[in-house]
Protein backbone atom coordinates (compact mmCIF):
# COMPACT_ATOMS: atom_id res chain seq x y z
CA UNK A 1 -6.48 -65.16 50.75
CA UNK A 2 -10.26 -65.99 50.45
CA UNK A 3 -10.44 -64.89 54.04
CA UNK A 4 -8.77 -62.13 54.09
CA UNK A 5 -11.54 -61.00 51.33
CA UNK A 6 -14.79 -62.06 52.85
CA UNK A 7 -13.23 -60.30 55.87
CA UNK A 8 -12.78 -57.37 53.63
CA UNK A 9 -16.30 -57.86 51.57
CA UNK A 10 -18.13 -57.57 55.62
CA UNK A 11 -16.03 -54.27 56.47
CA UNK A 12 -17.21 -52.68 53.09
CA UNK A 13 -20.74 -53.82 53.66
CA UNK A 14 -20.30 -52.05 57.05
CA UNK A 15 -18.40 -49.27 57.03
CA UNK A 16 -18.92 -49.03 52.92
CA UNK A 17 -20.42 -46.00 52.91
CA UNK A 18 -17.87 -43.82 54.50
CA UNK A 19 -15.42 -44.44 50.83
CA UNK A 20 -15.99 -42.12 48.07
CA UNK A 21 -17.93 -43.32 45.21
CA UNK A 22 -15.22 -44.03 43.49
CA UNK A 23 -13.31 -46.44 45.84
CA UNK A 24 -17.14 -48.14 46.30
CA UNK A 25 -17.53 -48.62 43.00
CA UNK A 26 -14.03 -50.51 42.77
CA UNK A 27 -14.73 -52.37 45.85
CA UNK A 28 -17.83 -53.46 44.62
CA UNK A 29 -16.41 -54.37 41.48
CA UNK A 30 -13.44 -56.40 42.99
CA UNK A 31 -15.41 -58.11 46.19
CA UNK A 32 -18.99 -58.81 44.54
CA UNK A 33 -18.67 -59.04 41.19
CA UNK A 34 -15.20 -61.13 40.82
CA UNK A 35 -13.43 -58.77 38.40
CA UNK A 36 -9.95 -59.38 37.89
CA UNK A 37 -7.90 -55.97 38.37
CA UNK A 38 -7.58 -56.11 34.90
CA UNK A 39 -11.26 -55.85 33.82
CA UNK A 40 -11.42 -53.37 36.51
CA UNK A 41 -8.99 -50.97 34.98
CA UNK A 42 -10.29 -50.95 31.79
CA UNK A 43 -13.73 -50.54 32.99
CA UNK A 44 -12.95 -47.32 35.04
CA UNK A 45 -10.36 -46.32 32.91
CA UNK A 46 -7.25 -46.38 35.28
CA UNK A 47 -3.89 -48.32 35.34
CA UNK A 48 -3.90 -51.74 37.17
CA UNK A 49 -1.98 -50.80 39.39
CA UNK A 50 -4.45 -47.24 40.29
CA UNK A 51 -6.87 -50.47 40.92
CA UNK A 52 -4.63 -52.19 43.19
CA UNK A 53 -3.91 -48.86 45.17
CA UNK A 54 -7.65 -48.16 45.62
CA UNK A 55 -8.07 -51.20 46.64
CA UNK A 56 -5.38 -51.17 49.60
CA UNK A 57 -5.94 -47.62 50.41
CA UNK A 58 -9.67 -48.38 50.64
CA UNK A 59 -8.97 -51.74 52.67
CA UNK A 60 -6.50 -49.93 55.11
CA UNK A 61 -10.16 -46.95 55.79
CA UNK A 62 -11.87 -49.98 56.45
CA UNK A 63 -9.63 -51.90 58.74
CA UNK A 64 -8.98 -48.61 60.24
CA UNK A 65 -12.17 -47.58 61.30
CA UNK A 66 -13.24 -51.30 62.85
CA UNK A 67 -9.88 -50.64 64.69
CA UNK A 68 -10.75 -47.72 66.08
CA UNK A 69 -14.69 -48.11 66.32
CA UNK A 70 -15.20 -51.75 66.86
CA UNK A 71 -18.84 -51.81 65.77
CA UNK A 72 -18.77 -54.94 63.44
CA UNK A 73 -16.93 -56.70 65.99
CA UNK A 74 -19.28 -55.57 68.15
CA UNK A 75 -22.52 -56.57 66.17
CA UNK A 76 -20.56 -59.85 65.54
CA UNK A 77 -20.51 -60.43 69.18
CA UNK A 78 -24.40 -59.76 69.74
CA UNK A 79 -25.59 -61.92 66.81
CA UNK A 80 -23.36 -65.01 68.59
CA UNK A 81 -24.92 -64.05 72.18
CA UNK A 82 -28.37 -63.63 70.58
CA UNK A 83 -27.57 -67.24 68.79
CA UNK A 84 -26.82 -69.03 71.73
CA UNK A 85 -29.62 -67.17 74.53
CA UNK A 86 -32.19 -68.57 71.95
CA UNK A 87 -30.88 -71.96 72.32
CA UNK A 88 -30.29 -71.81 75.79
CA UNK A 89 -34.16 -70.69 75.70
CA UNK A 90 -35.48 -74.03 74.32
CA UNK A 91 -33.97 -75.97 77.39
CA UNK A 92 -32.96 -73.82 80.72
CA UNK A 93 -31.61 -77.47 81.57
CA UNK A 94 -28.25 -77.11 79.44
CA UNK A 95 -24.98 -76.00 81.00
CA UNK A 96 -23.66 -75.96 78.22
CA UNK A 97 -25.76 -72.54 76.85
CA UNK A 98 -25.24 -71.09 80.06
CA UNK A 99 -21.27 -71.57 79.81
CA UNK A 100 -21.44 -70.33 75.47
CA UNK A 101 -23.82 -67.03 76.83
CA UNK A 102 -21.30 -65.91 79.66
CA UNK A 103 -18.50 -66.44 76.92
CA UNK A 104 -20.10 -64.31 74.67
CA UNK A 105 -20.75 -61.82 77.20
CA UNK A 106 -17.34 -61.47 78.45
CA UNK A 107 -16.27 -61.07 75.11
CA UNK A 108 -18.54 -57.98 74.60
CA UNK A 109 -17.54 -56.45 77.79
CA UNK A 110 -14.14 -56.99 76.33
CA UNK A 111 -15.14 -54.94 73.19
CA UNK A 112 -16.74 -52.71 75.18
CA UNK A 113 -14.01 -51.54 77.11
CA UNK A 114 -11.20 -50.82 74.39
């Protein structure tokens, strides 16, 4: 479960923007500020179960678009391959960076082309 909402919390801080206000404001509600649906309902004035819905509906955008798009897969990917040139960097001796870059590189390419 925990995953499943830090995955969800990195979407929204990625592709957040593209929700209306109101689905934001929920997100933001349920993700950052650990409201129960409860306490989320009664602070926007809908049913729990209008909170759940948002919630789903807003996840399902989210998942959507990094489905289709890829871009904080993507980023994910570079921040790894930037990780691992830098320490590769400090000592040209190590294998081991060189084998961890052309990973992360192959992964990318694999982004890349879906």
């Amino acid at each position: 479960m925990m995953d499943k909402k830090i995955d969800l919390g990195n979407l929204f801080a990625f592709y957040g923007g593209i929700l209306t206000r109101h689905q934001q404001q929920i997100l933001k509600a349920y993700l950052y500020e650990d409201h129960s649906l409860k306490e989320i309902s009664e602070n926007h004035k809908i049913s729990r179960q209008g909170v759940h819905d948002s919630i789903r509906r807003s996840e399902a955008i989210l998942m959507d678009l990094e489905d289709k798009l890829g871009l904080y897969a993507l980023q994910e990917a570079l921040v790894k391959l930037k990780m691992t040139f830098e320490s590769f960097k400090k000592d040209p001796s190590q294998e081991e960076g060189l084998a961890l870059m052309e990973q992360q590189l192959l992964a990318m390419e694999k982004i890349l082309e879906s």
